[in-house]
Every structure is written in C-alpha cells, then in structure tokens.
N, C-alpha and C. Protein backbone atom coordinates (compact mmCIF):
# COMPACT_ATOMS: atom_id res chain seq x y z
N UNK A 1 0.85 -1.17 0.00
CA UNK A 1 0.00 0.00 0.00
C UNK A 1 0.90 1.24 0.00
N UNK A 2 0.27 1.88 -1.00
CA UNK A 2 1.55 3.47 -0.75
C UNK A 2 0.24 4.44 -0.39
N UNK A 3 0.10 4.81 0.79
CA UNK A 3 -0.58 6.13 1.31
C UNK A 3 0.22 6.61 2.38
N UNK A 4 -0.05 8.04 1.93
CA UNK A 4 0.40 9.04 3.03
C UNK A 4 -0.30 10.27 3.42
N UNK A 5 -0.40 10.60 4.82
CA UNK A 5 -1.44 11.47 5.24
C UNK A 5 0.26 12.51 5.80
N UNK A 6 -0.26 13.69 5.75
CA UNK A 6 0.75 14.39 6.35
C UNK A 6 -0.12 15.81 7.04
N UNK A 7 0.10 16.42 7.62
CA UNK A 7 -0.34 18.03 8.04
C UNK A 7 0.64 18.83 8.76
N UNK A 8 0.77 20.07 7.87
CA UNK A 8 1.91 20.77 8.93
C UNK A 8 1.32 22.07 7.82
N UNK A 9 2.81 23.12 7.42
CA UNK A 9 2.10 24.28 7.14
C UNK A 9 3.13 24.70 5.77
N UNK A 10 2.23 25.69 4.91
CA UNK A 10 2.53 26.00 3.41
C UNK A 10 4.06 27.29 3.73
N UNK A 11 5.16 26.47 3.16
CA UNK A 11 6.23 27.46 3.19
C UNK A 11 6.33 28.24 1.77
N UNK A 12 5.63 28.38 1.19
CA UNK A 12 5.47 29.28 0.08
C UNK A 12 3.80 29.16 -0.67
N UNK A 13 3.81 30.16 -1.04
CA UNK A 13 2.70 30.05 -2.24
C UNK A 13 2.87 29.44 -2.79
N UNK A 14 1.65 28.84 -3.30
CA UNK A 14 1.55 27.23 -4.25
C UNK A 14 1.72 28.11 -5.49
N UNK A 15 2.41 26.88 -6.22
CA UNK A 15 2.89 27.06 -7.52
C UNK A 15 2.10 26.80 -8.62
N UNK A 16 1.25 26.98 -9.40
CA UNK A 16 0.59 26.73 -10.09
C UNK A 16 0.83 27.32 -11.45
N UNK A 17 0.65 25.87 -12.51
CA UNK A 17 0.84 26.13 -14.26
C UNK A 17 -0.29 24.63 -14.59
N UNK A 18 -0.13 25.04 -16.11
CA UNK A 18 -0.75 23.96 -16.79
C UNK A 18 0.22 22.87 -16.91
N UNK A 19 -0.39 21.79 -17.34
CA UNK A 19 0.37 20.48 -18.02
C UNK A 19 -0.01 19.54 -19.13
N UNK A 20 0.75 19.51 -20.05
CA UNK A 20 -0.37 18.04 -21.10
C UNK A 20 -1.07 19.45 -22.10
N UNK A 21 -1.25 17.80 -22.93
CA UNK A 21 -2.24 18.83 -24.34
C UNK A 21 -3.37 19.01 -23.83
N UNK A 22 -3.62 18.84 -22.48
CA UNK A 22 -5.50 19.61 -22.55
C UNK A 22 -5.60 20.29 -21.19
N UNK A 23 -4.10 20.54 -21.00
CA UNK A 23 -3.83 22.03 -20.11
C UNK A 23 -4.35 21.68 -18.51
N UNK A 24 -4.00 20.51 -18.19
CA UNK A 24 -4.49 19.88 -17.07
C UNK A 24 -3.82 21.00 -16.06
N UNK A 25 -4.93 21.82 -14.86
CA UNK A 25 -3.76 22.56 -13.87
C UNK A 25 -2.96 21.48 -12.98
N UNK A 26 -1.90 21.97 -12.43
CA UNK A 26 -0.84 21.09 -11.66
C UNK A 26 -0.31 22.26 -10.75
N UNK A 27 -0.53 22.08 -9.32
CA UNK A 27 0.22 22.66 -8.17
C UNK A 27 0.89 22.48 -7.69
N UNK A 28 2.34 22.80 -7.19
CA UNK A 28 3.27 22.62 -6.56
C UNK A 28 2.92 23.41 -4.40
N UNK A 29 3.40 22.54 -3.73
CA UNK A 29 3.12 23.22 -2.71
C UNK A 29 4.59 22.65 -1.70
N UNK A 30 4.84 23.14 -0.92
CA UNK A 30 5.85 23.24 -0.45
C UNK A 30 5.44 23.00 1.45
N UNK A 31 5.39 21.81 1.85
CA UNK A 31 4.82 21.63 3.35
C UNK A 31 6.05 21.22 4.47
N UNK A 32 6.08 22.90 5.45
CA UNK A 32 7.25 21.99 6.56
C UNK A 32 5.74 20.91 7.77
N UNK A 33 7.42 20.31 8.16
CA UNK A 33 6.00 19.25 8.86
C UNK A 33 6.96 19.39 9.96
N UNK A 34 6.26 18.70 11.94
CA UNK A 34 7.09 18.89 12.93
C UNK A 34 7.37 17.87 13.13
N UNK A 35 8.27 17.13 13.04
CA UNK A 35 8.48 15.74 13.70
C UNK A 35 9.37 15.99 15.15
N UNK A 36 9.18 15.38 15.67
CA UNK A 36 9.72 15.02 17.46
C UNK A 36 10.61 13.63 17.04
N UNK A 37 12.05 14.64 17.27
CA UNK A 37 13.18 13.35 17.18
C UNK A 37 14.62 13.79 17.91
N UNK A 38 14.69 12.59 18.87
CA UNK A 38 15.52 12.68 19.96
C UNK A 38 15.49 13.64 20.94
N UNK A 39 14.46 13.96 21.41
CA UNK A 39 13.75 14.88 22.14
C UNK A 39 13.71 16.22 21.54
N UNK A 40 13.88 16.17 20.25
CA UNK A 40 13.44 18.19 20.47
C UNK A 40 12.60 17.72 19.02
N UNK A 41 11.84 18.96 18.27
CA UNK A 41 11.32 18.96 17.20
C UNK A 41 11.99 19.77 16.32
N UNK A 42 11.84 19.02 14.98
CA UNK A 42 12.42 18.94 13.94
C UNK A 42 11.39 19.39 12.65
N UNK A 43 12.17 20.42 11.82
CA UNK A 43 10.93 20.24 10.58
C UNK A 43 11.52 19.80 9.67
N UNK A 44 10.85 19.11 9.03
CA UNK A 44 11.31 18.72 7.61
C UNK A 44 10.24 18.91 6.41
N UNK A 45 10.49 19.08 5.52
CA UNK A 45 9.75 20.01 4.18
C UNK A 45 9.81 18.79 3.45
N UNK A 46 8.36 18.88 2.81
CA UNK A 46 7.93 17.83 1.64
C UNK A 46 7.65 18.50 0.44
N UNK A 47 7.64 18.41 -0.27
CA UNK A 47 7.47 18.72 -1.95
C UNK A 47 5.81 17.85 -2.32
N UNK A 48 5.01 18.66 -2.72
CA UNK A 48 3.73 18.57 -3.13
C UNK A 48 3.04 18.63 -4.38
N UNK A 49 2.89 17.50 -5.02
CA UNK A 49 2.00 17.84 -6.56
C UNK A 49 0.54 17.68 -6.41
N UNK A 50 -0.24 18.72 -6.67
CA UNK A 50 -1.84 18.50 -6.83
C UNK A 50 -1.93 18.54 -8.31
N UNK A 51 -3.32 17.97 -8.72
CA UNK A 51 -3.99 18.38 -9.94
C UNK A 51 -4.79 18.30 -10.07
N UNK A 52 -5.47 18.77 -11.42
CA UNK A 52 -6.93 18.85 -11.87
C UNK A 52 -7.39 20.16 -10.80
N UNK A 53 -8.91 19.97 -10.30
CA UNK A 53 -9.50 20.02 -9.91
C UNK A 53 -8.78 21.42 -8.29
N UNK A 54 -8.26 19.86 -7.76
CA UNK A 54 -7.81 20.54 -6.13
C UNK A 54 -6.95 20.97 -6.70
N UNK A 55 -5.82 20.82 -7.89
CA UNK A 55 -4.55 22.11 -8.14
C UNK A 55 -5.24 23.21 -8.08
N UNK A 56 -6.57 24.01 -8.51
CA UNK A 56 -6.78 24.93 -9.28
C UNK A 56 -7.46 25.85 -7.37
N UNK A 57 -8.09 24.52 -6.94
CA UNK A 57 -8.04 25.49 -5.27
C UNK A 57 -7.43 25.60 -4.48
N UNK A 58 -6.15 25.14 -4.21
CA UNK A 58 -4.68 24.90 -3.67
C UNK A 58 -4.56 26.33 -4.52
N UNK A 59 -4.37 26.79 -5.55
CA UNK A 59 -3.94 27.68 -6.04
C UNK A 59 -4.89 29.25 -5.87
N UNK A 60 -6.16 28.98 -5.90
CA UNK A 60 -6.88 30.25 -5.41
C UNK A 60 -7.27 30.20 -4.17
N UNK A 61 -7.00 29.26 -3.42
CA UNK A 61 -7.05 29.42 -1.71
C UNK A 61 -6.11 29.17 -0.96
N UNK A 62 -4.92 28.84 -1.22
CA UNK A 62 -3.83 28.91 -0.32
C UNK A 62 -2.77 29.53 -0.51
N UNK A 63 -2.23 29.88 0.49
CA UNK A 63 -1.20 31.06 0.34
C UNK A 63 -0.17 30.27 1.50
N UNK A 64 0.67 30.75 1.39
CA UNK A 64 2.37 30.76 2.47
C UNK A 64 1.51 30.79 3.74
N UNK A 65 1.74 30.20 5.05
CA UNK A 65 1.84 30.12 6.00
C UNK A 65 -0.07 29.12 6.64
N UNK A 66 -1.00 28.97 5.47
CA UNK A 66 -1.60 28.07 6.06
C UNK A 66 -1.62 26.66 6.14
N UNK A 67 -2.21 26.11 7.65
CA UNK A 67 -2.13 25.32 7.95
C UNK A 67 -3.00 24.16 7.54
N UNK A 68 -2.24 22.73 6.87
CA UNK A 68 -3.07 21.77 5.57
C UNK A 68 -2.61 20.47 5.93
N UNK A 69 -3.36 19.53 5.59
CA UNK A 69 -3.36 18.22 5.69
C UNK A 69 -3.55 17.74 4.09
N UNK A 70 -2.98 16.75 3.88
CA UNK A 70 -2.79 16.46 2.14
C UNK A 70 -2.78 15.02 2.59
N UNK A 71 -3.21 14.34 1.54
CA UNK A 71 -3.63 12.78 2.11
C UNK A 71 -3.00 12.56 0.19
N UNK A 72 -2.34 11.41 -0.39
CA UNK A 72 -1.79 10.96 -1.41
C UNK A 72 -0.71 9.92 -1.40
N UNK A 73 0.05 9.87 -2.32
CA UNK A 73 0.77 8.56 -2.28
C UNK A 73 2.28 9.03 -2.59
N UNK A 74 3.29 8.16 -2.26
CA UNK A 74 5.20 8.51 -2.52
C UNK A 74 5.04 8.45 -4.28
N UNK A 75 5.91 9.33 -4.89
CA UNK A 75 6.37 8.92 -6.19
C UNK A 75 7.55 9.49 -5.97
N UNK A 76 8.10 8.90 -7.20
CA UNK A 76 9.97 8.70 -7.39
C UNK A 76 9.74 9.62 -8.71
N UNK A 77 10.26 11.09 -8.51
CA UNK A 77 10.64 11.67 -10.05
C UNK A 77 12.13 11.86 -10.89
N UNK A 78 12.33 11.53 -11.87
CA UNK A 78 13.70 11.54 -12.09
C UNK A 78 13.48 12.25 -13.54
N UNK A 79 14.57 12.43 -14.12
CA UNK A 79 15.43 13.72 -15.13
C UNK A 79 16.83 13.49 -15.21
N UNK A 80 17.34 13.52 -16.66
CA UNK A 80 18.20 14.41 -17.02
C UNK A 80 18.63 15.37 -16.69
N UNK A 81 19.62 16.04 -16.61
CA UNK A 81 20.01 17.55 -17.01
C UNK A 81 21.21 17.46 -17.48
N UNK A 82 22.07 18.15 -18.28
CA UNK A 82 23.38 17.94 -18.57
C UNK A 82 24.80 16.39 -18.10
N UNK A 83 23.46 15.70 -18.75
CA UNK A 83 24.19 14.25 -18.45
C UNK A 83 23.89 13.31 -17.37
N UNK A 84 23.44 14.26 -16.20
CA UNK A 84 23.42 13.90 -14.92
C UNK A 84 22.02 13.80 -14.94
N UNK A 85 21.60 12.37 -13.89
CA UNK A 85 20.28 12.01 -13.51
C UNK A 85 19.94 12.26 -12.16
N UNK A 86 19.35 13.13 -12.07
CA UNK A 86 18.54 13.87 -10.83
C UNK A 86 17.10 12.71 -10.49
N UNK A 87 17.24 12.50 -8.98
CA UNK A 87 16.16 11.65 -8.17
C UNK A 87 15.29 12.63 -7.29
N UNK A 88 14.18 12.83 -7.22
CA UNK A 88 13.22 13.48 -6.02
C UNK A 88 12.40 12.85 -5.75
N UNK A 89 12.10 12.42 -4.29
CA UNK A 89 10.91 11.84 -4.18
C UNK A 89 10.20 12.86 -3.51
N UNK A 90 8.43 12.82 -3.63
CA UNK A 90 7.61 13.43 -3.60
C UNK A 90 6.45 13.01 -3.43
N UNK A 91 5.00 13.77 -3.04
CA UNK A 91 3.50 13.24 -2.89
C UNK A 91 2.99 13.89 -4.06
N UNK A 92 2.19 13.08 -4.60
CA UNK A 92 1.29 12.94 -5.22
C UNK A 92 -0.65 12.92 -4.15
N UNK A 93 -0.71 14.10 -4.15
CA UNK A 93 -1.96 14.44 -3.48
C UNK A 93 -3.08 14.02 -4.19
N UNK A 94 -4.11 13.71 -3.60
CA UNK A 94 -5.58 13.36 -3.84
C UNK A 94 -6.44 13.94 -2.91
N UNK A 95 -5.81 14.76 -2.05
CA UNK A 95 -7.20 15.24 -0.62
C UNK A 95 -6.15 16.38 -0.50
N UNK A 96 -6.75 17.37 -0.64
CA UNK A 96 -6.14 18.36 0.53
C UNK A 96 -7.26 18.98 1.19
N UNK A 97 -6.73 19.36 2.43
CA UNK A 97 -7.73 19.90 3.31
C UNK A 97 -6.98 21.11 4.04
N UNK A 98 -7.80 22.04 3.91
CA UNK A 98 -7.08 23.67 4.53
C UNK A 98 -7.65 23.94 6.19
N UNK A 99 -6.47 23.27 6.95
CA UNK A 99 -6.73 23.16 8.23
C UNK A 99 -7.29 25.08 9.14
N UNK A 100 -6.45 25.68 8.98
CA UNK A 100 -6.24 26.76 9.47
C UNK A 100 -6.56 28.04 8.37
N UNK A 101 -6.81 29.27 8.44
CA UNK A 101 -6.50 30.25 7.59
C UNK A 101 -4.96 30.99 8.06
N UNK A 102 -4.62 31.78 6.53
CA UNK A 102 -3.60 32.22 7.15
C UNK A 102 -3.80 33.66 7.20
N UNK A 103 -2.99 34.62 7.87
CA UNK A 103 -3.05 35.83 8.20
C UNK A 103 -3.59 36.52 6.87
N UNK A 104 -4.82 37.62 7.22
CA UNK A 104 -5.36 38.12 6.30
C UNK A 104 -6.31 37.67 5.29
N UNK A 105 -6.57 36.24 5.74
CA UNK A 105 -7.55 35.34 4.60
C UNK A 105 -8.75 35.46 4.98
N UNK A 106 -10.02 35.88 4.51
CA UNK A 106 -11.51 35.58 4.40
C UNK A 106 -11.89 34.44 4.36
N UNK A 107 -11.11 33.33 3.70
CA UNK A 107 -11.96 31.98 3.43
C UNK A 107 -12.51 31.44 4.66
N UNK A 108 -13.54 30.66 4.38
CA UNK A 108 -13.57 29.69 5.08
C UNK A 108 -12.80 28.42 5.52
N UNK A 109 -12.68 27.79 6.96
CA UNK A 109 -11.88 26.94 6.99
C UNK A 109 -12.83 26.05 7.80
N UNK A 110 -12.66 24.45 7.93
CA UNK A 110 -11.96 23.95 7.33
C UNK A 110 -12.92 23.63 5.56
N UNK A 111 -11.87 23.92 5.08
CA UNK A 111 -12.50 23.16 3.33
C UNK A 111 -11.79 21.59 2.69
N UNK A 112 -12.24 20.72 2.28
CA UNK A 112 -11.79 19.89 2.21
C UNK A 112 -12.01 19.40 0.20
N UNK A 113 -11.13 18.94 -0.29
CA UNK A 113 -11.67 19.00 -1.73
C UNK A 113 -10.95 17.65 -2.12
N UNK A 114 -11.59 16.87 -2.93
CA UNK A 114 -10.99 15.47 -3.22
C UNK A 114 -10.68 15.64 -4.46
N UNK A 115 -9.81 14.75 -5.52
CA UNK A 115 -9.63 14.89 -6.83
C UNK A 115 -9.36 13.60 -7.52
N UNK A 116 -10.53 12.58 -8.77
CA UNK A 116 -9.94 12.17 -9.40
C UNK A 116 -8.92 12.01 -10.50
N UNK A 117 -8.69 13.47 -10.53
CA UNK A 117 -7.89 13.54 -11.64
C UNK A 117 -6.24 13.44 -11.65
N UNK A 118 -6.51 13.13 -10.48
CA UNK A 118 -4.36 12.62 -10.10
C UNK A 118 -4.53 11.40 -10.73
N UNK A 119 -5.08 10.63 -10.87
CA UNK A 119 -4.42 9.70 -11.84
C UNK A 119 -4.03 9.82 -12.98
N UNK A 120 -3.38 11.26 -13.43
CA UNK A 120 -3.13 11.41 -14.84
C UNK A 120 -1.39 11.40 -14.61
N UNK A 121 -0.88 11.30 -13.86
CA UNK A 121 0.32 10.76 -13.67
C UNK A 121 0.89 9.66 -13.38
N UNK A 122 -0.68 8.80 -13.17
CA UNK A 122 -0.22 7.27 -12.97
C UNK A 122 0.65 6.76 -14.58
C-alpha cells in the first residue's frame, strides 16, 4: 500500500501552471512538517503535486503560512540535465484539506476537496 497522510504548514505560495495537451492545472506546494526526534522537534519540508480540480483550489485558496493536511501517495521523479540524472521523491496528493487560515484570509476553513484527476500521472 503506498498512502500518506501528512499536516503541517505552506512554506510558500503554491505554484501553479498547466500540463499536457488539454492544459491539465498542476500545483506545486511546499509543506514543513514537525516531527519530534531525539527529544526536540524537527521540521522537515515535503514537496507537493496537486492536480486537476484541487490544483486549481490549492492555487486560489492557499497562500504561504496556512495550515493543511494532504492525504496521497510517494512517487519517485527523475530527469536528465546535462548528463546527470537527478532523483526526487515526492506526494502525489488526492485530498487536501485547509486546516487553518492564514493571516489576512476571508476563506472559510476547514474546506476539504478530493480529486480524481491525479491519476493522470499514474
């Protein structure tokens, strides 16, 4: 089984562009998370792909510093660049949910939005 639930908070504005010939949106989001290791806490930052659907509200409702839970699965991305093969692993989201607002936001919270359309990277 590859699932992963994570929640911690947006260290940048989500990144958002198209992808593919029929302009599928795709979000990038950037999540530190707190882990508790060897008695003190620790953050460590995950790398986030949404699409379809939840890319496009990840992108008109979240901003830098709110607090989100993203539920999806590990993928392995790799590349070229000048000879050299670059490895990242990363989530592949299907749920995000906007725990908190962040400073200055109107929205409502919590919002929760599901997406079949991540399987366009399967």
């Amino acid at each position: 089984m590859n699932k992963v639930i994570l929640a911690g908070t947006l260290g940048n504005d989500p990144e958002v562009e198209t992808v593919g010939s029929n302009n599928t949106p795709k979000t990038r989001l950037s999540i530190a998370v707190q882990e508790y290791t060897k008695g003190e806490y620790v953050t460590v930052w995950h790398s986030v792909t949404v699409l379809g659907k939840t890319a496009e509200y990840c992108g008109n409702h979240l901003s830098k510093g709110c607090a989100v839970a993203v539920e999806g699965k590990v993928q392995q991305d790799n590349w070229e660049k000048d000879g050299q093969k670059h490895y990242r692993t990363s989530l592949l989201a299907h749920n995000v949910q906007r725990l908190a607002k962040a400073k200055g936001d109107s929205g409502s919270t919590p919002t929760n939005i599901d997406d079949d359309e991540a399987s366009l990277l399967d």
